[in-house]
Protein backbone atom coordinates (compact mmCIF):
# COMPACT_ATOMS: atom_id res chain seq x y z
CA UNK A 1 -92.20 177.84 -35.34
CA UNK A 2 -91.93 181.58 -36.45
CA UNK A 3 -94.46 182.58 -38.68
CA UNK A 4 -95.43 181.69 -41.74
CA UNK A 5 -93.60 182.59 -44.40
CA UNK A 6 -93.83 182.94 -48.67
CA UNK A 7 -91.32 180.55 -49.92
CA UNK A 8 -90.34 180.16 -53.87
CA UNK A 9 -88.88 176.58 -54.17
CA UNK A 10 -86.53 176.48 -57.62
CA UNK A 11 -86.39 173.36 -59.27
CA UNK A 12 -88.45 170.69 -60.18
CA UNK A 13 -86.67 167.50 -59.52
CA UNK A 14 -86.99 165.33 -56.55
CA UNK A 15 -85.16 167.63 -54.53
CA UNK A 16 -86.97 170.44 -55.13
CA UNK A 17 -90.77 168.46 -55.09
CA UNK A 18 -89.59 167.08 -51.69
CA UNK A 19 -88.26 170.25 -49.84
CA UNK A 20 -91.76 172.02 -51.26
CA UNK A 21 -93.88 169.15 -49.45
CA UNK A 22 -91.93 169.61 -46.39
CA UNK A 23 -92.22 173.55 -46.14
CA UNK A 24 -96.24 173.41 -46.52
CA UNK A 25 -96.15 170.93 -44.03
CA UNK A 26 -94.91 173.42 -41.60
CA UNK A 27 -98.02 175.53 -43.08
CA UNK A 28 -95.39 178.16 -45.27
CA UNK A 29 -96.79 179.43 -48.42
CA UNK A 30 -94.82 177.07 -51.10
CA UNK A 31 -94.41 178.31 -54.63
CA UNK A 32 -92.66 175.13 -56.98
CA UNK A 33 -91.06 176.61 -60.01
CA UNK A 34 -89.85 174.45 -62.72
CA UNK A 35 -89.30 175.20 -66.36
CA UNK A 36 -89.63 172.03 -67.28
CA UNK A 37 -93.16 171.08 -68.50
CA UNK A 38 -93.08 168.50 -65.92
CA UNK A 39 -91.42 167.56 -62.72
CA UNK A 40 -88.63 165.28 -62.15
CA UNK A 41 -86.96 165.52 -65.84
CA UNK A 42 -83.46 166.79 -66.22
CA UNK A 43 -81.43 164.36 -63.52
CA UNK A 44 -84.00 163.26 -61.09
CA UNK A 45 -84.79 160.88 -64.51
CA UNK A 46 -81.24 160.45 -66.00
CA UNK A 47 -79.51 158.10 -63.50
CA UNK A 48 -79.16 154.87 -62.61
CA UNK A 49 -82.50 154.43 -60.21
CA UNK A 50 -79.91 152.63 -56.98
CA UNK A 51 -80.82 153.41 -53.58
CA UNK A 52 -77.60 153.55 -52.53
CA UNK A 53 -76.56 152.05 -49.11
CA UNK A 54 -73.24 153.23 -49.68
CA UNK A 55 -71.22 150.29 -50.76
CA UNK A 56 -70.48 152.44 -53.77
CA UNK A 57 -68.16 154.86 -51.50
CA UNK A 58 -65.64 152.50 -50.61
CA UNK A 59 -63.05 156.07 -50.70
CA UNK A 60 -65.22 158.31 -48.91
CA UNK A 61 -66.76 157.67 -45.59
CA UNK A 62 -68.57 160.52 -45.14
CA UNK A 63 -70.73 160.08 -48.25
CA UNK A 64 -71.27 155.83 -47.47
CA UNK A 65 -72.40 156.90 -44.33
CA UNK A 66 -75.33 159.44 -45.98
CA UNK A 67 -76.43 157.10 -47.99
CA UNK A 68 -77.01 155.01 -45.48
CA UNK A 69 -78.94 156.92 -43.21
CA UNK A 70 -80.50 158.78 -46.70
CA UNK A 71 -81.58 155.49 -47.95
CA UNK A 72 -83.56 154.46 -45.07
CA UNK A 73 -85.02 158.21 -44.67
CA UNK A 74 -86.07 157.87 -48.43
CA UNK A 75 -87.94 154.21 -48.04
CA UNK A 76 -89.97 155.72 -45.25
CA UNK A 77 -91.03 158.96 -46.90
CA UNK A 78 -91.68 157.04 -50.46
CA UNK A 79 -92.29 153.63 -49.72
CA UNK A 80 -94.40 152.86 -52.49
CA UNK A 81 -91.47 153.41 -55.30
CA UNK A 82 -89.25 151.19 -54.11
CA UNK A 83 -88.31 148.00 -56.42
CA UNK A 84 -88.40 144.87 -53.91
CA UNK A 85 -87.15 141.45 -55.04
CA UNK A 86 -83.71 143.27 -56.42
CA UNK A 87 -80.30 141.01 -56.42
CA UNK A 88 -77.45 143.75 -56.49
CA UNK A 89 -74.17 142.69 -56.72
CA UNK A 90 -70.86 144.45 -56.62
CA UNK A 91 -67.41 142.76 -57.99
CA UNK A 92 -63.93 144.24 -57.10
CA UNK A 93 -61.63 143.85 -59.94
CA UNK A 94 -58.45 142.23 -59.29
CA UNK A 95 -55.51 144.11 -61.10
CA UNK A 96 -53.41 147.47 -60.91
CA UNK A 97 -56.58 149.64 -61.83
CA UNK A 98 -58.52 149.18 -58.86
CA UNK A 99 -57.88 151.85 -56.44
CA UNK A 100 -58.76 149.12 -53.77
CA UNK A 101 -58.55 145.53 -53.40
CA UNK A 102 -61.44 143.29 -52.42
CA UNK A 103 -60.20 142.95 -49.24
CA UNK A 104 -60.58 146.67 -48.22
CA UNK A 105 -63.88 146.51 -49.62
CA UNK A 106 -64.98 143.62 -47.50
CA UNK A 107 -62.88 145.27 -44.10
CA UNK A 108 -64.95 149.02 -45.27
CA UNK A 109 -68.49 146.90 -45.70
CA UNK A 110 -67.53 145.41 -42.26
CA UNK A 111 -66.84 148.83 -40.31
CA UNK A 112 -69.81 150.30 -42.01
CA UNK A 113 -72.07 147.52 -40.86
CA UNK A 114 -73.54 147.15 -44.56
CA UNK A 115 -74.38 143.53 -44.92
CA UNK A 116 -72.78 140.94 -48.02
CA UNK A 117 -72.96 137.63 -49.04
CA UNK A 118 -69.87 135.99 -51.72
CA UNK A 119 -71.63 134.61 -54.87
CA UNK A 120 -70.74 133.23 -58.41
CA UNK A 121 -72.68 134.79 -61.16
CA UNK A 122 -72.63 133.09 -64.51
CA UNK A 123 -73.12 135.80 -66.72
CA UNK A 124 -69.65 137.60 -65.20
CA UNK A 125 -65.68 136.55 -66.26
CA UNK A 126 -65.46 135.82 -62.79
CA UNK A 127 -61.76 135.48 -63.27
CA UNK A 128 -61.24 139.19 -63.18
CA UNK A 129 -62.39 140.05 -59.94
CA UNK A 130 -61.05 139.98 -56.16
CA UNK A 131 -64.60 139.51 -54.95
CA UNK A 132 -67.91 139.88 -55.83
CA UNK A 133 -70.97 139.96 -53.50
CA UNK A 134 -74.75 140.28 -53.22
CA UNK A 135 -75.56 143.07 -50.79
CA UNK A 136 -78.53 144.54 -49.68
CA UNK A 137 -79.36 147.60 -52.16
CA UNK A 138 -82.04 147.75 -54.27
CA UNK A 139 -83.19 150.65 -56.76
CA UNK A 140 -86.39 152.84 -57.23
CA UNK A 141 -89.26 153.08 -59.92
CA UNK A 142 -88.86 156.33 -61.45
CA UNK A 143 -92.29 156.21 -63.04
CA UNK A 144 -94.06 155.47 -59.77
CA UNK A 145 -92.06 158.02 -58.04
CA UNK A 146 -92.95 160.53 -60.46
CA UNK A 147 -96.73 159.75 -60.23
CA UNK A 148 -96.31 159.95 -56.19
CA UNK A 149 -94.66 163.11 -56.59
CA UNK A 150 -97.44 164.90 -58.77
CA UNK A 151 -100.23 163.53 -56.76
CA UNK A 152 -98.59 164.46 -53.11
CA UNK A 153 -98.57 168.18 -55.01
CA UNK A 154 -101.87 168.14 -56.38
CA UNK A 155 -103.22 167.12 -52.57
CA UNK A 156 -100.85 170.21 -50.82
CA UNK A 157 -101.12 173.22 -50.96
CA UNK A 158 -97.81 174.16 -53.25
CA UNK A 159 -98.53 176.36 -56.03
CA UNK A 160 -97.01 174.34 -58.89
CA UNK A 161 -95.50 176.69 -61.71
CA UNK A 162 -94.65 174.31 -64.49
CA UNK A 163 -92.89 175.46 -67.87
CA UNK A 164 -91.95 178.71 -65.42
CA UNK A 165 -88.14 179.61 -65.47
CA UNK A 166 -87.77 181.92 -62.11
CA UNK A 167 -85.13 184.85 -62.86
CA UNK A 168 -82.61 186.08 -60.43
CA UNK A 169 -84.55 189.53 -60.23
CA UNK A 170 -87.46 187.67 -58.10
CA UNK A 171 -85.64 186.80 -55.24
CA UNK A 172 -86.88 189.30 -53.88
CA UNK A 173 -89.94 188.93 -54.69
CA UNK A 174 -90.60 186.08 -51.62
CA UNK A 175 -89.37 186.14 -47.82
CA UNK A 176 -87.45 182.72 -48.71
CA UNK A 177 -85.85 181.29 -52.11
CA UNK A 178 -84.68 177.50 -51.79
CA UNK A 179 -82.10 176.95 -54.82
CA UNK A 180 -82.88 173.23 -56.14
CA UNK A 181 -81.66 173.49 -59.72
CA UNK A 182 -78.48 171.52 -59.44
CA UNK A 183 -76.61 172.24 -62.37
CA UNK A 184 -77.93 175.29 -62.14
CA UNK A 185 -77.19 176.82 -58.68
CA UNK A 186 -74.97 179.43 -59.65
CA UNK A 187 -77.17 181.55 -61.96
CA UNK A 188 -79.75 182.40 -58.82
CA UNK A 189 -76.57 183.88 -56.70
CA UNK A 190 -75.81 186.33 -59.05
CA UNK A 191 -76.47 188.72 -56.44
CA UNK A 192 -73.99 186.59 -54.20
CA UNK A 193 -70.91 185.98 -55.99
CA UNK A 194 -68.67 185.09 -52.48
CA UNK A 195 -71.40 182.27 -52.60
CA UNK A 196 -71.31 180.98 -56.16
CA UNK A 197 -68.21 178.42 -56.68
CA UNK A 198 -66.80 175.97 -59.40
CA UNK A 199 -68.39 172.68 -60.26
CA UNK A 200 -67.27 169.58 -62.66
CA UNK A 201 -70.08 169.78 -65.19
CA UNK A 202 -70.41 166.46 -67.18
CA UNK A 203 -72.72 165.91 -70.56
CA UNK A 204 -73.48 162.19 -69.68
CA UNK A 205 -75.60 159.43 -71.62
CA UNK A 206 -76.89 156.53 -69.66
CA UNK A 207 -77.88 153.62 -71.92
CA UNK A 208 -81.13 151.80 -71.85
CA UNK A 209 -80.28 148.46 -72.18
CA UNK A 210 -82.35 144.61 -73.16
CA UNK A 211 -80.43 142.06 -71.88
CA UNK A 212 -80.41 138.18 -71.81
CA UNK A 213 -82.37 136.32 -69.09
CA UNK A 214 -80.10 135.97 -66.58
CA UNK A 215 -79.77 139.68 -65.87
CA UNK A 216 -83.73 139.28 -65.27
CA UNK A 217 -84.22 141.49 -61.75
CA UNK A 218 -80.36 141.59 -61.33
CA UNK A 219 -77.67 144.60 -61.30
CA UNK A 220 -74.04 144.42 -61.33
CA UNK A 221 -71.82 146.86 -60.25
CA UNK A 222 -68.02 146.38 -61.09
CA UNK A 223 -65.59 148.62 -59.47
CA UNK A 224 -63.42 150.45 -58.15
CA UNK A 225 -61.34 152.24 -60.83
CA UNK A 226 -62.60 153.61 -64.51
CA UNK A 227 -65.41 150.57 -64.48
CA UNK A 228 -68.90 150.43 -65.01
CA UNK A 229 -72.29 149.38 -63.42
CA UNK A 230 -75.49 147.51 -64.56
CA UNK A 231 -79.00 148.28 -62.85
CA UNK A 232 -82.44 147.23 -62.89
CA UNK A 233 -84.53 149.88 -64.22
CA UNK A 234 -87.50 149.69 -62.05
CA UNK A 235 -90.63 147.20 -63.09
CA UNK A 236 -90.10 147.85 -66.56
CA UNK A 237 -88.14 144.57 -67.66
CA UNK A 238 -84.80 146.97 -69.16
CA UNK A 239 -81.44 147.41 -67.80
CA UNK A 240 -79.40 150.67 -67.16
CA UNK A 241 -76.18 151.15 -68.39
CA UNK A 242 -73.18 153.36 -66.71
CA UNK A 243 -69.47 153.54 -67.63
CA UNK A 244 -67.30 156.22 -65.42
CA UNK A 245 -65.66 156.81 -68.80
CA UNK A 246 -67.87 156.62 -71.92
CA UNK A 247 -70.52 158.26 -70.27
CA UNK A 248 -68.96 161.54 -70.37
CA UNK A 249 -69.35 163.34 -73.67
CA UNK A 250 -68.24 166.74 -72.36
CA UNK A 251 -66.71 167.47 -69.49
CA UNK A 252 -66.35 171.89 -67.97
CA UNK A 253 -65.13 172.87 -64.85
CA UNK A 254 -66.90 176.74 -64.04
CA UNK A 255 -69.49 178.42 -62.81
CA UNK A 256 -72.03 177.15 -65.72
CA UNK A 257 -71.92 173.87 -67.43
CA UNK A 258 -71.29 174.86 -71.18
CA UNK A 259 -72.90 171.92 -73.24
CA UNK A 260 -72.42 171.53 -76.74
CA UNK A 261 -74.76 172.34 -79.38
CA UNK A 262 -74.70 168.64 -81.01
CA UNK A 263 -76.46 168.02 -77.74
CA UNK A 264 -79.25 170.48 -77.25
CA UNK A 265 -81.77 168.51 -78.69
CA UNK A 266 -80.61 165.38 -76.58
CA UNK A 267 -80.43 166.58 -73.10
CA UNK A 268 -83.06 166.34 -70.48
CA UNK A 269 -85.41 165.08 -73.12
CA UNK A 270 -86.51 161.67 -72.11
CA UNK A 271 -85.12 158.48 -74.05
CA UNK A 272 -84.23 159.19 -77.34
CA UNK A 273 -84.73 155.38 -79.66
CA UNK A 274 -81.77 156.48 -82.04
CA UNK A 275 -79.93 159.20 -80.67
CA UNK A 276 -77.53 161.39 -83.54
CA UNK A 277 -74.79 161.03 -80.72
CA UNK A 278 -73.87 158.16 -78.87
CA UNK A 279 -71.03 155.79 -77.18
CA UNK A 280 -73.47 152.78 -77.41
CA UNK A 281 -70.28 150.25 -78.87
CA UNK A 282 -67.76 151.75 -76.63
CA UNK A 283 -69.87 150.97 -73.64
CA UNK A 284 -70.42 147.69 -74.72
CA UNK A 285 -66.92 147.25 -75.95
CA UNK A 286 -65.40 147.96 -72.15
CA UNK A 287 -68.39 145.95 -70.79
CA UNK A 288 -67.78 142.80 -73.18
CA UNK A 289 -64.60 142.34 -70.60
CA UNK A 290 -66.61 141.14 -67.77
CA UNK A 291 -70.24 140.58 -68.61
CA UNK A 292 -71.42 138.20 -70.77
CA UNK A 293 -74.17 140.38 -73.35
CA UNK A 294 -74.82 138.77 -75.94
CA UNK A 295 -77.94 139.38 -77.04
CA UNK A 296 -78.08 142.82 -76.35
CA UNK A 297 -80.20 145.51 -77.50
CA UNK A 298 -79.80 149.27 -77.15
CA UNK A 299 -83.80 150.04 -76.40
CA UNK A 300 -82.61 154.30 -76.16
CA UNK A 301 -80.28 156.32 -74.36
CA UNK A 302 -80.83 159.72 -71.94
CA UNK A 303 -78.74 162.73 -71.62
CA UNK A 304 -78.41 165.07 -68.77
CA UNK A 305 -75.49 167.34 -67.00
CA UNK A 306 -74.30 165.69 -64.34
CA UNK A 307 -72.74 168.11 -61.63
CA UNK A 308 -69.72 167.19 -58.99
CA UNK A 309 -67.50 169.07 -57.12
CA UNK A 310 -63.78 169.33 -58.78
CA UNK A 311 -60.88 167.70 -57.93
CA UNK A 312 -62.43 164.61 -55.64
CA UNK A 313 -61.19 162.11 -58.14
CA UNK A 314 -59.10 160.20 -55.10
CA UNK A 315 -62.32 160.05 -52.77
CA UNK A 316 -65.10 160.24 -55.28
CA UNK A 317 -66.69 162.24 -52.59
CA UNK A 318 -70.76 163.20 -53.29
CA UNK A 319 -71.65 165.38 -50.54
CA UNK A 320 -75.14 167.01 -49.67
CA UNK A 321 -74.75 170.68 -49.17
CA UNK A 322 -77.49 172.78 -47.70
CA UNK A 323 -75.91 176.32 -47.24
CA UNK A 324 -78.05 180.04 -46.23
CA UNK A 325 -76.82 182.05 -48.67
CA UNK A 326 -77.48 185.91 -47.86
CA UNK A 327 -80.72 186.87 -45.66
CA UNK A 328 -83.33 185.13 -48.03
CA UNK A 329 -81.83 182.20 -50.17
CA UNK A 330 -81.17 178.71 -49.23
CA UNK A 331 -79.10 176.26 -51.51
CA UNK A 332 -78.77 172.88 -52.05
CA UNK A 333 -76.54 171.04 -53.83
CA UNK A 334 -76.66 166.70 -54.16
CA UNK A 335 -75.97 164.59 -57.15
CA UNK A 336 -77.49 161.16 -54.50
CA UNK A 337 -81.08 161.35 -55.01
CA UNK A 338 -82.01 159.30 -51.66
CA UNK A 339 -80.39 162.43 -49.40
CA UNK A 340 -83.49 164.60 -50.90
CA UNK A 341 -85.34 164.12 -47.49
CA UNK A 342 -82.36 165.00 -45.31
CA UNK A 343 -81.75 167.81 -47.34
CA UNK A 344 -85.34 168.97 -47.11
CA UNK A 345 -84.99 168.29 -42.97
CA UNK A 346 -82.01 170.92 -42.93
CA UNK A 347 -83.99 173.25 -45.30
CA UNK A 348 -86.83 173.12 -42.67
CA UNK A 349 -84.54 173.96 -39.86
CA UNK A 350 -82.91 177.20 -41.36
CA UNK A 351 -86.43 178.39 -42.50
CA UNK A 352 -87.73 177.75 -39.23
């Protein structure tokens, strides 16, 4: 290993917390930025908790295959926040907007070697779909996560900056800069423009859902077209919500995400009880055609930007790019939380 070396880490989220941890372990001087009061709050806490073994990328190979191997890397670095004891399903819908058929989704689970079992669950219009399956995917506890993240810092040596925003004059300020800030990543390569590039920014609400008893420890995914997915939110006894359609309030394809103001208040601020903004009823509306809800009660939706690359609408490719940008920065760029430790293994080798 070359010599030590004083590293700013930018971003706060799980990305960010997991690539500092892995630079002091090489004994670097780690600096954690995040302007957040707290870590882990903008989308490392708005999404829908699955460890994804990549039965959700059915279209793109490459990305089911990193979330397989991303999955397994994730369990073993933090074991303690994963939710045992889930059922996860997924159901292929069986008409003219499913950009496969069950079939191909059995033949790609096959290739992939991503186990699946055929069952009937009662609370689904089973009726509408090709095939629906238990496989073996589970989801993580965000609020253990979070509390295994602070205390993993406060035993390191990372200097934590909370409520810090880091401007694009410090770069070079520090031998190394490691960009972590997701929907961010373009505003610290202002001094790199051949580096920056155009991302699908996307205001998106994810509801937080009470649902009837037989959803107890059980999430449903139903693809694999303009569908919608139900998952266990950790230990806490509520549901997650996700529509590939109503979730998107706002959608901007740029360098910055441009959000609008009816939203400032809402976004990457926790669950809000009654937000001012919401598609609570059209989610339900769209979900009403193949779940069985009733009762259901919205407990509180959460806002953040979500951030994809344009034009992968045919693949619905989520890759994990780690990139040197320039002598001192390194960015990375995921929207599937699991890859954090792979990314933070590449980050390692180009500081190293």
């Amino acid at each position: 290993m070359k010599a030590p070396r004083d590293i700013a880490v930018v971003g706060g989220g799980i990305f960010g917390v997991t690539v500092a941890l892995r630079l002091a372990r090489d004994g670097h001087a780690v600096t954690l930025f995040e302007e957040k009061p707290d870590i882990l709050q903008a989308a490392s806490f708005c999404n829908q908790y699955r460890l994804h073994r990549g039965y959700h990328y059915p279209r793109s190979w490459s990305t089911a295959e990193a979330c397989v191997r991303g999955t397994e890397q994730f369990k073993a670095v933090y074991p303690e926040c994963v939710v045992e004891g889930i059922a996860q399903h997924y159901c292929i819908v069986g008409d003219e907007r499913s950009k496969i058929d069950g079939g191909q989704f059995l033949a790609f689970c096959d290739a992939l070697g991503i186990g699946y079992r055929p069952v009937r669950l009662n609370m689904l219009h089973t009726d509408k779909f090709d095939c629906c399956v238990q496989v073996e995917e589970t989801v993580f506890d965000w609020d253990i996560l979070a509390r295994t993240c602070r205390r993993r810092l406060a035993d390191s040596p990372v200097a934590l900056r909370l409520g810090q925003r880091f401007a694009p004059e410090r770069v070079d300020d520090y031998d190394v800069v490691v960009v972590a800030t997701y929907a961010r990543t373009n505003e610290l390569l202002t001094g790199h423009p051949e580096a920056q590039r155009d991302y699908q920014f996307e205001v998106v609400e994810k509801l937080i859902l009470r649902l009837p008893e037989a959803y107890a420890r059980k999430g449903v995914v139903i693809m694999d077209g303009p569908f919608m997915c139900i998952d266990v939110r950790g230990y806490s006894g509520q549901h997650l919500m996700g529509n590939v359609v109503h979730a998107i309030h706002s959608t901007n394809v740029g360098p910055l995400p441009s959000v609008p103001p009816a939203y400032w208040e809402l976004l990457d601020n926790g669950i809000t009880a009654r937000p001012s903004v919401t598609h609570f009823d059209r989610f339900i509306e769209a979900a009403r055609e193949f779940y069985e809800l009733d009762p259901v009660e919205h407990v509180g939706s959460m806002f953040t930007v979500r951030t994809v690359l344009p034009d992968k609408d045919d693949t619905d490719e989520r890759p994990t790019i780690v990139r040197r940008v320039g002598e001192r920065i390194v960015s990375i760029f995921s929207g599937k939380i699991p890859n954090c430790v792979a990314a933070a293994e590449e980050v390692a080798a180009l500081v190293d």
